[in-house]
PDB file of N, CA and C in Angstrom:
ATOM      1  N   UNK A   1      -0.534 -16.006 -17.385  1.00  0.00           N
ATOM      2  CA  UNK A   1      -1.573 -15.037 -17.127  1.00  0.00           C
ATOM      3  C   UNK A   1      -1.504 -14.625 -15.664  1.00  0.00           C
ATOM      4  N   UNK A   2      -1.146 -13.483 -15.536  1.00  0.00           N
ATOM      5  CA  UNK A   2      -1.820 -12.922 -14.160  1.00  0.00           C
ATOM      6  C   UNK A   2      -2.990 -11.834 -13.555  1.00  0.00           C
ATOM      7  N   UNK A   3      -3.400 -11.869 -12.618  1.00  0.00           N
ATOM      8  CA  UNK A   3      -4.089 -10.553 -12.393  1.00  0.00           C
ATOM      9  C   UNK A   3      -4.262 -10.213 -11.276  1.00  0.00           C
ATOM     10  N   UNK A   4      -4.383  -8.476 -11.121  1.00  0.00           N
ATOM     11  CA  UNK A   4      -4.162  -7.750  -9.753  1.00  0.00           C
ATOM     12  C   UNK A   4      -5.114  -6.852  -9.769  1.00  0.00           C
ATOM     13  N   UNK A   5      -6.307  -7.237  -8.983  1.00  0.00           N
ATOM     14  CA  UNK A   5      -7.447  -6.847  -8.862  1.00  0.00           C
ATOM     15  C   UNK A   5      -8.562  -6.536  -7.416  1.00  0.00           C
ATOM     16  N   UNK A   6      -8.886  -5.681  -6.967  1.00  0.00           N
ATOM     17  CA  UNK A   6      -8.985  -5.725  -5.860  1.00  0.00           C
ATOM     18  C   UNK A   6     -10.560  -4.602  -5.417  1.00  0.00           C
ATOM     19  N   UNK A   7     -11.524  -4.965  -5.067  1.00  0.00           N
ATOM     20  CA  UNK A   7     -12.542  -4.465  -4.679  1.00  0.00           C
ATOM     21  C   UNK A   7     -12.823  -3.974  -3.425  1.00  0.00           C
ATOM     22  N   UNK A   8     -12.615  -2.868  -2.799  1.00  0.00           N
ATOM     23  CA  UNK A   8     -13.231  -2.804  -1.411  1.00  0.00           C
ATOM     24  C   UNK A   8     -14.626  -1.691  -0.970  1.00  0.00           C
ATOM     25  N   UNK A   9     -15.204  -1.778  -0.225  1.00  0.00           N
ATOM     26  CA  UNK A   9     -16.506  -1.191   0.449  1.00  0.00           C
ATOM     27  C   UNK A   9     -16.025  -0.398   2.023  1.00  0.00           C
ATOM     28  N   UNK A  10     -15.580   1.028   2.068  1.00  0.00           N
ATOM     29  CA  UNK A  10     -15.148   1.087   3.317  1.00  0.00           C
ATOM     30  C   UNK A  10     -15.695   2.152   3.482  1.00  0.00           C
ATOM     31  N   UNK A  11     -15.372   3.234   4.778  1.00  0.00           N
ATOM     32  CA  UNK A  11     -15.660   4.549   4.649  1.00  0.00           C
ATOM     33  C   UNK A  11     -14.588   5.379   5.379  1.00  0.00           C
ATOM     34  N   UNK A  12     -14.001   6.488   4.231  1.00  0.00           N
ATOM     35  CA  UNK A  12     -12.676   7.238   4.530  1.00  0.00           C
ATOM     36  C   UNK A  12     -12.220   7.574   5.451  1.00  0.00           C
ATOM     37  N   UNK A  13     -11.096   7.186   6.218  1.00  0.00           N
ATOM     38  CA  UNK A  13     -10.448   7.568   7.433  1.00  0.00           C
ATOM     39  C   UNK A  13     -10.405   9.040   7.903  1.00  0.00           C
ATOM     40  N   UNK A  14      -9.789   9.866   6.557  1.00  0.00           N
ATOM     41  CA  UNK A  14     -10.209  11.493   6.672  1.00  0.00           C
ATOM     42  C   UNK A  14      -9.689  11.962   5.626  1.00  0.00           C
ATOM     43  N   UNK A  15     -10.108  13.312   5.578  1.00  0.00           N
ATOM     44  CA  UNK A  15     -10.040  14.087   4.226  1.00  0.00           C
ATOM     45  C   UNK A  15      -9.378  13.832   3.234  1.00  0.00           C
ATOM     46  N   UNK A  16      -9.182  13.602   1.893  1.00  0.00           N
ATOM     47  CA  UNK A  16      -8.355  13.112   0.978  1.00  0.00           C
ATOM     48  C   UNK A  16      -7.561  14.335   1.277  1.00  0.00           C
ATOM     49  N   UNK A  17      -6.252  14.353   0.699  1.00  0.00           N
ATOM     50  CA  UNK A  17      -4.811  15.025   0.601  1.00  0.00           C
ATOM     51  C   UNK A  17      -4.535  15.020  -1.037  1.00  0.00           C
ATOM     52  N   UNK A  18      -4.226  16.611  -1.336  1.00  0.00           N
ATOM     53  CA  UNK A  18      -4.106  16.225  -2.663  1.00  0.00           C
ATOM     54  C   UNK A  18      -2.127  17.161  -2.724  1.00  0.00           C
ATOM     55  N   UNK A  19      -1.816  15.888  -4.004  1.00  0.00           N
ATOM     56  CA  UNK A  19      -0.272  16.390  -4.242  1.00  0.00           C
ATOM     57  C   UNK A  19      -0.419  16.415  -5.546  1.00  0.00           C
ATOM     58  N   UNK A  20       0.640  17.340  -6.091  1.00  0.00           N
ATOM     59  CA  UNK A  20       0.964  17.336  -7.441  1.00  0.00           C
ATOM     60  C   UNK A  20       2.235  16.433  -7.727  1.00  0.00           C
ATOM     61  N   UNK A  21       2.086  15.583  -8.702  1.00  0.00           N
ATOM     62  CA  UNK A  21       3.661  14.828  -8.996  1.00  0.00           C
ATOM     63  C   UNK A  21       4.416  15.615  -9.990  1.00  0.00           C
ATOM     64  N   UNK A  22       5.343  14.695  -9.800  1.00  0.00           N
ATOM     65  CA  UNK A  22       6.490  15.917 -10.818  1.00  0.00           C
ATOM     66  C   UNK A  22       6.351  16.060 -12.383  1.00  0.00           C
ATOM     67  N   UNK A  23       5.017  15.590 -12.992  1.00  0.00           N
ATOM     68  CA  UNK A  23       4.644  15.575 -14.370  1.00  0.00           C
ATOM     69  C   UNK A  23       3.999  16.970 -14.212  1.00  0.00           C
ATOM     70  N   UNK A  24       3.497  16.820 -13.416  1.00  0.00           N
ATOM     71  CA  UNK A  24       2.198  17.923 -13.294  1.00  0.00           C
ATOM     72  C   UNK A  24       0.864  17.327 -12.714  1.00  0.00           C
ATOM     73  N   UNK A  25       0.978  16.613 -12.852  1.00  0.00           N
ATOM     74  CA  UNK A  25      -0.629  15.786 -12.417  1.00  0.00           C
ATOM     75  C   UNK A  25      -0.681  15.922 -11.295  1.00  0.00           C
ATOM     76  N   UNK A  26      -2.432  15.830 -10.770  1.00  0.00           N
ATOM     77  CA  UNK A  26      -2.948  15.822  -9.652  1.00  0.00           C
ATOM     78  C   UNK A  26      -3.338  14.125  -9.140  1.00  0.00           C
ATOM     79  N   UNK A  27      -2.354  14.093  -7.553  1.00  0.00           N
ATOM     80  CA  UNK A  27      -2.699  12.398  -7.176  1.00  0.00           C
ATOM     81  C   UNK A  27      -3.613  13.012  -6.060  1.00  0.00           C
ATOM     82  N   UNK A  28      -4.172  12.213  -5.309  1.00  0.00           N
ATOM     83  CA  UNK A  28      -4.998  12.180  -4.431  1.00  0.00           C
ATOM     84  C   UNK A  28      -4.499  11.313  -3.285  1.00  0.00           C
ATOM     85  N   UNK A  29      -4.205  10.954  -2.458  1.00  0.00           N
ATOM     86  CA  UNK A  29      -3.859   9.956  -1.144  1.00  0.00           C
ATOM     87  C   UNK A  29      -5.250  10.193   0.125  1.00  0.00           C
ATOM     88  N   UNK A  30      -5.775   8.980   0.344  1.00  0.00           N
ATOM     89  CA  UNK A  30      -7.081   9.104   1.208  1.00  0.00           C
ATOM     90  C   UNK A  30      -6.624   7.460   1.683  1.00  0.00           C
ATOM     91  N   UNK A  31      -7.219   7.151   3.337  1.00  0.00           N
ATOM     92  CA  UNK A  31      -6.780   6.080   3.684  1.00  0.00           C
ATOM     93  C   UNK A  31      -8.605   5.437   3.814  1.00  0.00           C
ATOM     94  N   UNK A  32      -9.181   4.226   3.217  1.00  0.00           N
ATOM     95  CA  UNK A  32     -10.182   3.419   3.625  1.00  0.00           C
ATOM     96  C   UNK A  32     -10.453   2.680   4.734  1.00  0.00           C
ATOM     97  N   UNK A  33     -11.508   2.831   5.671  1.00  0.00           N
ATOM     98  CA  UNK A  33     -11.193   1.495   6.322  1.00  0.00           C
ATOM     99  C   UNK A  33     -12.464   0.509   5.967  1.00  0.00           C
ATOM    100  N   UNK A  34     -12.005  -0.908   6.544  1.00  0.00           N
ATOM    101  CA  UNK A  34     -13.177  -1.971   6.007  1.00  0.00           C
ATOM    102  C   UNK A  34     -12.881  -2.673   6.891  1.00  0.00           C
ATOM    103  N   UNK A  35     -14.117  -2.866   7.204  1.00  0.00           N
ATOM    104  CA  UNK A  35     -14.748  -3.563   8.595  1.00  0.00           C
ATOM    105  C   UNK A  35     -15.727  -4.898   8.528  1.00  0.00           C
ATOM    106  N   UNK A  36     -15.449  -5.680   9.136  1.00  0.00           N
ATOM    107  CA  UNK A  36     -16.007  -7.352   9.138  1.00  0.00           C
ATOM    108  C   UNK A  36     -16.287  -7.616  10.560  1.00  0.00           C
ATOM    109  N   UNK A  37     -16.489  -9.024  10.418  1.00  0.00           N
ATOM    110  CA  UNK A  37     -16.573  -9.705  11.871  1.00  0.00           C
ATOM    111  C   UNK A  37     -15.695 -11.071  12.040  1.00  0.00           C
ATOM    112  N   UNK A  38     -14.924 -11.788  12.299  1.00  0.00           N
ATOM    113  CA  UNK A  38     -14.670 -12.542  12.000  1.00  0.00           C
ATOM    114  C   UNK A  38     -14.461 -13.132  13.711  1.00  0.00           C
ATOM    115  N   UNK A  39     -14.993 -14.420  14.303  1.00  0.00           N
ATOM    116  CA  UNK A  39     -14.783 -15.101  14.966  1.00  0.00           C
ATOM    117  C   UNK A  39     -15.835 -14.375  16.029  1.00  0.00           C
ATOM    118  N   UNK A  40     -16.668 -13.729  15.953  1.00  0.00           N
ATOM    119  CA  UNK A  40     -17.573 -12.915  16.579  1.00  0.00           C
ATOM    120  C   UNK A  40     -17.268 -11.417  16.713  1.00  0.00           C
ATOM    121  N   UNK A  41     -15.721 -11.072  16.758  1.00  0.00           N
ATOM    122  CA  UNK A  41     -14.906  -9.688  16.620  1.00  0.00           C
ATOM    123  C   UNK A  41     -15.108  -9.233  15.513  1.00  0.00           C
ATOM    124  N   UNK A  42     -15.994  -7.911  16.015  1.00  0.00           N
ATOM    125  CA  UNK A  42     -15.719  -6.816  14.462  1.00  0.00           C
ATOM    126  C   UNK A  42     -14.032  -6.596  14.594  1.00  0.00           C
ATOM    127  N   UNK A  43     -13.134  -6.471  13.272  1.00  0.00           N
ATOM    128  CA  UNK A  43     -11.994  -6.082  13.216  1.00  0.00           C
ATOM    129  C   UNK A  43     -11.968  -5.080  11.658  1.00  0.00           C
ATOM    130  N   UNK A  44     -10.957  -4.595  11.606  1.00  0.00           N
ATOM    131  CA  UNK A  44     -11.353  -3.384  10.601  1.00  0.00           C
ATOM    132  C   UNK A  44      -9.047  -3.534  10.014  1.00  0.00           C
ATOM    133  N   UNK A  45      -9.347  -3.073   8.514  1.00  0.00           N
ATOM    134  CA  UNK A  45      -8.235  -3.339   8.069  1.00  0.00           C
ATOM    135  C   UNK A  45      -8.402  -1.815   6.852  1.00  0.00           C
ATOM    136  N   UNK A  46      -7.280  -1.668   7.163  1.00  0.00           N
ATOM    137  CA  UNK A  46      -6.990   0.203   6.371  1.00  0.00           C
ATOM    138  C   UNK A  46      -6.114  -0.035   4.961  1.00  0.00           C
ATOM    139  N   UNK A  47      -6.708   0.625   4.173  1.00  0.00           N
ATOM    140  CA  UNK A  47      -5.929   0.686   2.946  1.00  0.00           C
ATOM    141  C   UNK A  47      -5.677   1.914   2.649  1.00  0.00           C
ATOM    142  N   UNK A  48      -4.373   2.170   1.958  1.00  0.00           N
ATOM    143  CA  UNK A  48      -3.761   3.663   1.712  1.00  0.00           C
ATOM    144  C   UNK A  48      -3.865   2.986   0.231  1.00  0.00           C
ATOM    145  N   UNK A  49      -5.207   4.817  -0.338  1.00  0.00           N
ATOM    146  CA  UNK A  49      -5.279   4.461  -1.725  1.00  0.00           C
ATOM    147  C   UNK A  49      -4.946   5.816  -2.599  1.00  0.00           C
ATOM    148  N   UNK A  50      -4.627   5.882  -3.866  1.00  0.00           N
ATOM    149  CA  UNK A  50      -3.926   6.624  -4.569  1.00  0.00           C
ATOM    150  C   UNK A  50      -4.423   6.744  -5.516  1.00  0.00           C
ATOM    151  N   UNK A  51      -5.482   8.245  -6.152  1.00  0.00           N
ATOM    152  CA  UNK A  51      -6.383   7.900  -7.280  1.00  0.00           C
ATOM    153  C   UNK A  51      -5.222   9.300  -8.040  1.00  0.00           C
ATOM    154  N   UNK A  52      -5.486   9.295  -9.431  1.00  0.00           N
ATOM    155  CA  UNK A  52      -4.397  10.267 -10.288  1.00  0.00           C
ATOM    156  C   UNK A  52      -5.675  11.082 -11.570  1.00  0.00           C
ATOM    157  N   UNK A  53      -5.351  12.165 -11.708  1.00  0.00           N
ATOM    158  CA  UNK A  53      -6.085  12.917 -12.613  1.00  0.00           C
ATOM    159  C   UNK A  53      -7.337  13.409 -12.447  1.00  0.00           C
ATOM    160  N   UNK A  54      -8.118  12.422 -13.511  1.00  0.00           N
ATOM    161  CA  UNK A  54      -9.696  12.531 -13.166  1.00  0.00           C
ATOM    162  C   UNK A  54      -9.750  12.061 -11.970  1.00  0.00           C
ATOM    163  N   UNK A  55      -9.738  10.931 -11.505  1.00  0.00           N
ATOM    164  CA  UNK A  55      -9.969  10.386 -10.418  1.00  0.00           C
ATOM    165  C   UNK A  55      -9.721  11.171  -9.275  1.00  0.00           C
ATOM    166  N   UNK A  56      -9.045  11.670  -8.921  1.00  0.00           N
ATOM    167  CA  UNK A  56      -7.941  12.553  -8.135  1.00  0.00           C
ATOM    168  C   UNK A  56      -8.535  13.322  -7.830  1.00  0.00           C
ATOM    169  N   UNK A  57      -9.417  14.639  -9.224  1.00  0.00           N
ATOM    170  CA  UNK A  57      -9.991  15.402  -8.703  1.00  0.00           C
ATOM    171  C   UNK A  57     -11.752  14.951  -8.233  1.00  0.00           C
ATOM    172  N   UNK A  58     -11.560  14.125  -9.059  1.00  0.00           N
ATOM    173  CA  UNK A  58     -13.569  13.373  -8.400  1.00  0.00           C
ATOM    174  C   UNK A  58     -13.265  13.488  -7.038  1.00  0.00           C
ATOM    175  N   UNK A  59     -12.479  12.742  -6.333  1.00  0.00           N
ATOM    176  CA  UNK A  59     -12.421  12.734  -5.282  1.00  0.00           C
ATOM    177  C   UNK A  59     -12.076  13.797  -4.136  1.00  0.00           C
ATOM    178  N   UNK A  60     -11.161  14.502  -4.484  1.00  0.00           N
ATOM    179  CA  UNK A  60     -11.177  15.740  -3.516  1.00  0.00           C
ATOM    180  C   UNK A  60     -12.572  16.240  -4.007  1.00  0.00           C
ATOM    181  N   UNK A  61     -13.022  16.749  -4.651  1.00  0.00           N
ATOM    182  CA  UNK A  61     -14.320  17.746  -4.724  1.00  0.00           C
ATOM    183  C   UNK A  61     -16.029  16.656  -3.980  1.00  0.00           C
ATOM    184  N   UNK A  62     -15.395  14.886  -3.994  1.00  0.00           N
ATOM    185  CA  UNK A  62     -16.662  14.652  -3.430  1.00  0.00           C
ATOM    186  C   UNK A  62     -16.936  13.430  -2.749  1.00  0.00           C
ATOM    187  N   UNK A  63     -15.423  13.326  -2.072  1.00  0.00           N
ATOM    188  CA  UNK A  63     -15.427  12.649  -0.878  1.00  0.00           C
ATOM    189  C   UNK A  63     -14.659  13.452  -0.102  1.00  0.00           C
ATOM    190  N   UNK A  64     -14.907  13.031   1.814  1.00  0.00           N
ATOM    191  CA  UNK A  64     -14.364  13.405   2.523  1.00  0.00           C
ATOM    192  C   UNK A  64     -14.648  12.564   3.976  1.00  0.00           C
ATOM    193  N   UNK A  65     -14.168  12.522   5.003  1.00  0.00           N
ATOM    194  CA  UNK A  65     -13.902  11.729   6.049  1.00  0.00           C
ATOM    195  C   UNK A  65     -15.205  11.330   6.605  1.00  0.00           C
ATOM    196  N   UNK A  66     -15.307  10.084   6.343  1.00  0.00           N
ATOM    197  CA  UNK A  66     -16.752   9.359   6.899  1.00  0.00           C
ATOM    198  C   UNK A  66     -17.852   8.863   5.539  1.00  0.00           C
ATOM    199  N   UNK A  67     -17.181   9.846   4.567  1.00  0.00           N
ATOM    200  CA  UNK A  67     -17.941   9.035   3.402  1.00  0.00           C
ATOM    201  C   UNK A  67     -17.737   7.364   2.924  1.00  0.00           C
ATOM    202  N   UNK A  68     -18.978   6.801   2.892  1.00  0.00           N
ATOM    203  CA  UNK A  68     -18.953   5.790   2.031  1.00  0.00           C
ATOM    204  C   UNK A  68     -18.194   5.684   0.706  1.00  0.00           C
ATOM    205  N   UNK A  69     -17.493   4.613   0.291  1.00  0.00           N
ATOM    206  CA  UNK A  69     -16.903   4.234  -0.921  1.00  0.00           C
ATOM    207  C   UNK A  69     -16.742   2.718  -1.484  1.00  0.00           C
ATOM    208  N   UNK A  70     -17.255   2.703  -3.001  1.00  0.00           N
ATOM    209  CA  UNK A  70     -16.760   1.558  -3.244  1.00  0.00           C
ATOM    210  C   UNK A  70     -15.113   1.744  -4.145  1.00  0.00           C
ATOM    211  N   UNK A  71     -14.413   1.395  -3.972  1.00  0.00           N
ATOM    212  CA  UNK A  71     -13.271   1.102  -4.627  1.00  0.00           C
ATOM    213  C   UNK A  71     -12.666  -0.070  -5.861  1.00  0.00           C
ATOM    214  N   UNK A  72     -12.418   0.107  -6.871  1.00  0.00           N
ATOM    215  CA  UNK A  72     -11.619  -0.860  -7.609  1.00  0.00           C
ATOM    216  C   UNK A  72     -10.487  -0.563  -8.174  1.00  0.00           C
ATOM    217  N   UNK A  73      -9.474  -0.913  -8.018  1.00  0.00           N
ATOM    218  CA  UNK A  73      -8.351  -0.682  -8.200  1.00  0.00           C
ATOM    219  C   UNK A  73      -6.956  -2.088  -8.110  1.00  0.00           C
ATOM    220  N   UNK A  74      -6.035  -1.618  -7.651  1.00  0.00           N
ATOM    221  CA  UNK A  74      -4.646  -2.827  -7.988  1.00  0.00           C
ATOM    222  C   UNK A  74      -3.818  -2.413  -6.799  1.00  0.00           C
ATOM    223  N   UNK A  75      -3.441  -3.544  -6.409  1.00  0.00           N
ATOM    224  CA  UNK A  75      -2.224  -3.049  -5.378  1.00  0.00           C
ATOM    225  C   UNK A  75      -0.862  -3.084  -5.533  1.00  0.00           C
ATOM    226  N   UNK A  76      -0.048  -2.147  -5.472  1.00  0.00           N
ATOM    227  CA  UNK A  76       1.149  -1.730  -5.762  1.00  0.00           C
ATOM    228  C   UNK A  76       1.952  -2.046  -4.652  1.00  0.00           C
ATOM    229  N   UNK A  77       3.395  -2.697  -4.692  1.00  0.00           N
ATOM    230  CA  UNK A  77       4.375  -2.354  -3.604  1.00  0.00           C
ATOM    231  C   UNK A  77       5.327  -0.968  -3.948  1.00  0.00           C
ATOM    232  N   UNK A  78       5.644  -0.780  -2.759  1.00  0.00           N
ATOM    233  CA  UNK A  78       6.768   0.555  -2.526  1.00  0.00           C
ATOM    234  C   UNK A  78       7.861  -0.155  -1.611  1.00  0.00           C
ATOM    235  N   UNK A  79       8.943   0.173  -1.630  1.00  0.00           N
ATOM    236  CA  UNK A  79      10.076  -0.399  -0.647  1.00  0.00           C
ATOM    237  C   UNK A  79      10.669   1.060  -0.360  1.00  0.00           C
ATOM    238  N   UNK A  80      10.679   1.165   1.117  1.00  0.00           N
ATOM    239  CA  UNK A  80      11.359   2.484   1.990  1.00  0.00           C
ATOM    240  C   UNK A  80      11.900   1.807   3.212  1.00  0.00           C
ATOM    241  N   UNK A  81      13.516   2.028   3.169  1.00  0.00           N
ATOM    242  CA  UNK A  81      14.225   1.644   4.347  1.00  0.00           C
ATOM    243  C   UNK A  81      14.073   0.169   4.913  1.00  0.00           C
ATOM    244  N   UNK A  82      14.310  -0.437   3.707  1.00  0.00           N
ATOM    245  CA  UNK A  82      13.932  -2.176   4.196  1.00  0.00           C
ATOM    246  C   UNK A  82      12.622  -2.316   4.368  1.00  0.00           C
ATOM    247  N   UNK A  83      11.413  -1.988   4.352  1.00  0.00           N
ATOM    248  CA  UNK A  83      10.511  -2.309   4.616  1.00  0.00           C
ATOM    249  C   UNK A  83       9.037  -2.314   3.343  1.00  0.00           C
ATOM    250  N   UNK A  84       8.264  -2.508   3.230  1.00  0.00           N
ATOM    251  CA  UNK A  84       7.596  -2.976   2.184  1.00  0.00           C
ATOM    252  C   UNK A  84       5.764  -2.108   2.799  1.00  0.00           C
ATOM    253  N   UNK A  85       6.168  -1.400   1.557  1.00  0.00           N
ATOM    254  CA  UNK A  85       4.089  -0.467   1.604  1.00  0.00           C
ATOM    255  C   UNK A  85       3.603  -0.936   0.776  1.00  0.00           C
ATOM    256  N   UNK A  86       1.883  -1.065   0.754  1.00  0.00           N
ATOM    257  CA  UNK A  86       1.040  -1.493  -0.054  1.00  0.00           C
ATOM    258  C   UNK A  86       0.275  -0.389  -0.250  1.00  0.00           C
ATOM    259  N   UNK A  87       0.351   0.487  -1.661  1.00  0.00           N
ATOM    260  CA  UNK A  87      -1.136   1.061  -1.951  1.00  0.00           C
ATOM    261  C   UNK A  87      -2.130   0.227  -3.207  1.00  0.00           C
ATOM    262  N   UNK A  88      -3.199   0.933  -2.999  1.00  0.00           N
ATOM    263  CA  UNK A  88      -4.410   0.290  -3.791  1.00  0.00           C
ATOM    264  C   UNK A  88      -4.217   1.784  -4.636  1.00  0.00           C
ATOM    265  N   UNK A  89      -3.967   1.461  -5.882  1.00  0.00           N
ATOM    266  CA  UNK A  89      -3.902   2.323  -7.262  1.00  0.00           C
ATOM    267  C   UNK A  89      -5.572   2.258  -7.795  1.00  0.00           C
ATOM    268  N   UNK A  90      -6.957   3.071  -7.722  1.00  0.00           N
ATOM    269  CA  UNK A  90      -7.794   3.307  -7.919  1.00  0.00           C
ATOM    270  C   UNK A  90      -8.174   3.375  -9.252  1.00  0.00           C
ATOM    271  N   UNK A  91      -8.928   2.636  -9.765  1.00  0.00           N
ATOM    272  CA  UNK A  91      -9.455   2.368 -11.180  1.00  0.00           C
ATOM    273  C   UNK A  91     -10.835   2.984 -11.157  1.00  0.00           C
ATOM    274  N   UNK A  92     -11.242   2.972 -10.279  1.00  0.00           N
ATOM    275  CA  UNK A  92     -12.617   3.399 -10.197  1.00  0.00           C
ATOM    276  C   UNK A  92     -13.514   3.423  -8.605  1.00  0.00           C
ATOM    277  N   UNK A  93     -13.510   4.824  -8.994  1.00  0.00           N
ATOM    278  CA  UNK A  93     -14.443   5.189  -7.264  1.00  0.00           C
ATOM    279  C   UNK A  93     -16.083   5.635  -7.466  1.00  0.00           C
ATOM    280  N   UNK A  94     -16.301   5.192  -6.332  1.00  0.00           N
ATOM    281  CA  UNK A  94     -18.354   5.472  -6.518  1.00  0.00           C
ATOM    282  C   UNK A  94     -18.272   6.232  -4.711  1.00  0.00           C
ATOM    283  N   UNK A  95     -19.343   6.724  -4.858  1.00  0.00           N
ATOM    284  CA  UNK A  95     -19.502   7.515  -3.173  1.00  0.00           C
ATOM    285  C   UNK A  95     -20.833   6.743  -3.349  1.00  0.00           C
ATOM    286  N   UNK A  96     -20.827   6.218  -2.196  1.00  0.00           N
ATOM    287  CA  UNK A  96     -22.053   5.235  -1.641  1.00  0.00           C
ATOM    288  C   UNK A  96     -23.159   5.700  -0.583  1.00  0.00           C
ATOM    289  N   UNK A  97     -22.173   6.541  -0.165  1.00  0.00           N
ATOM    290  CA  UNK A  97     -23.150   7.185   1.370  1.00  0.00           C
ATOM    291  C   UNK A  97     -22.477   8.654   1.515  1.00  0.00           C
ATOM    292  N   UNK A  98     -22.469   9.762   1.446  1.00  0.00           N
ATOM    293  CA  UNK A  98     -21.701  11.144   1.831  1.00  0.00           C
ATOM    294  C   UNK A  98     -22.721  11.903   2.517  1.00  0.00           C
ATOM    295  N   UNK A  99     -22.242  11.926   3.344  1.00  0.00           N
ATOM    296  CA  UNK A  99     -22.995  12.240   4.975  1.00  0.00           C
ATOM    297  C   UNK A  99     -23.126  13.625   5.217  1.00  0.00           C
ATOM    298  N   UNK A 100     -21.746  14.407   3.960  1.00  0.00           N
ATOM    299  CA  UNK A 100     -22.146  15.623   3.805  1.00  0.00           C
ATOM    300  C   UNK A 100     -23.398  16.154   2.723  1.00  0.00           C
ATOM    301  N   UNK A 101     -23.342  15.340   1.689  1.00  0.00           N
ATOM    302  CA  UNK A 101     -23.914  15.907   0.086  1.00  0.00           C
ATOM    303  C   UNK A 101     -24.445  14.475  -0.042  1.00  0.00           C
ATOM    304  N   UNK A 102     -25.772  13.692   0.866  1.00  0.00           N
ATOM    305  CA  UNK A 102     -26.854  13.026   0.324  1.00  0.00           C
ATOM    306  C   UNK A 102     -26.880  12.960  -1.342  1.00  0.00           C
ATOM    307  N   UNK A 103     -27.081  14.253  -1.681  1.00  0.00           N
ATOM    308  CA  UNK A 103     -28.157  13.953  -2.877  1.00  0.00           C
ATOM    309  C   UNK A 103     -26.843  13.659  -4.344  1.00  0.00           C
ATOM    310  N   UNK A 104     -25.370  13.560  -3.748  1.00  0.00           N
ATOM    311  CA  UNK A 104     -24.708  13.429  -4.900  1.00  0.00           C
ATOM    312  C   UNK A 104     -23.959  11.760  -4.273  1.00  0.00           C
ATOM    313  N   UNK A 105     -24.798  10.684  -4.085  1.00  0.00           N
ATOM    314  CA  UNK A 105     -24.674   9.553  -3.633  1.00  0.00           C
ATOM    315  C   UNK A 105     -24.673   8.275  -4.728  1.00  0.00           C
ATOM    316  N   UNK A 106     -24.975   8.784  -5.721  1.00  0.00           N
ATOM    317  CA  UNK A 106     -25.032   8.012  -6.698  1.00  0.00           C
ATOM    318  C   UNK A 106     -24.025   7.802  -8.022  1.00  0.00           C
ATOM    319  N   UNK A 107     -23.330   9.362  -7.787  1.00  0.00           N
ATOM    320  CA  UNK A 107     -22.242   9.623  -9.013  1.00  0.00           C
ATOM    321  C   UNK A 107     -21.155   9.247  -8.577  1.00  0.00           C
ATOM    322  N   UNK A 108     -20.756   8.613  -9.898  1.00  0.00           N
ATOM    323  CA  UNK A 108     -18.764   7.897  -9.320  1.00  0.00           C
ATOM    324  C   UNK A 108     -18.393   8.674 -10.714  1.00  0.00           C
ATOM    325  N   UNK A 109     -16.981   8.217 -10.650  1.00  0.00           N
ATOM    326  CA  UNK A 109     -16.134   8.227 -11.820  1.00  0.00           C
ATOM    327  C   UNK A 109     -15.088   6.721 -11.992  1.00  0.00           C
TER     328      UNK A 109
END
């Protein structure tokens, strides 16, 4: 049995970016950050996340840089030029706080 599961609470680095892949589908790429304290230091750790379709478009139409998010999703490796990327593949997004559109703070997909 395994599992790849991953929850985070951050608020978006900046504007989601939207691409089309070569099916046709719409992905989304937006970077999180999440912020703690640990040893008395706030320190903050960034995730590059990747929502596809529905998700994809929830998100361009209603997040954008500085919004609150909760995230659930899986983390994926990529290998480019010897070296090793991590994205978080998005299962499910909520807007927690949108600093632009208050009153749509409650709807996820």
């Amino acid at each position: 049995m395994s599992l790849n599961k991953i929850h985070i609470i951050g608020r978006v680095g900046k504007d989601p970016e939207s691409i089309n892949t070569k099916s046709g589908d719409v992905m989304t790429k937006f970077s999180v950050a999440v912020s703690d304290k640990y040893n008395g230091e706030e320190r903050t750790q960034w995730f590059n996340c990747k929502a596809f379709k529905y998700s994809a478009t929830y998100i361009l139409n209603n997040v954008q840089k500085g919004t609150q998010v909760y995230i659930e999703g899986s983390m994926q490796s990529n290998k480019y030029e010897d070296k090793t990327y991590w994205d978080l593949i998005t299962s499910k997004v909520l807007v927690l706080d949108n600093r632009k559109a208050q009153d749509d703070s409650s709807k996820g997909y």
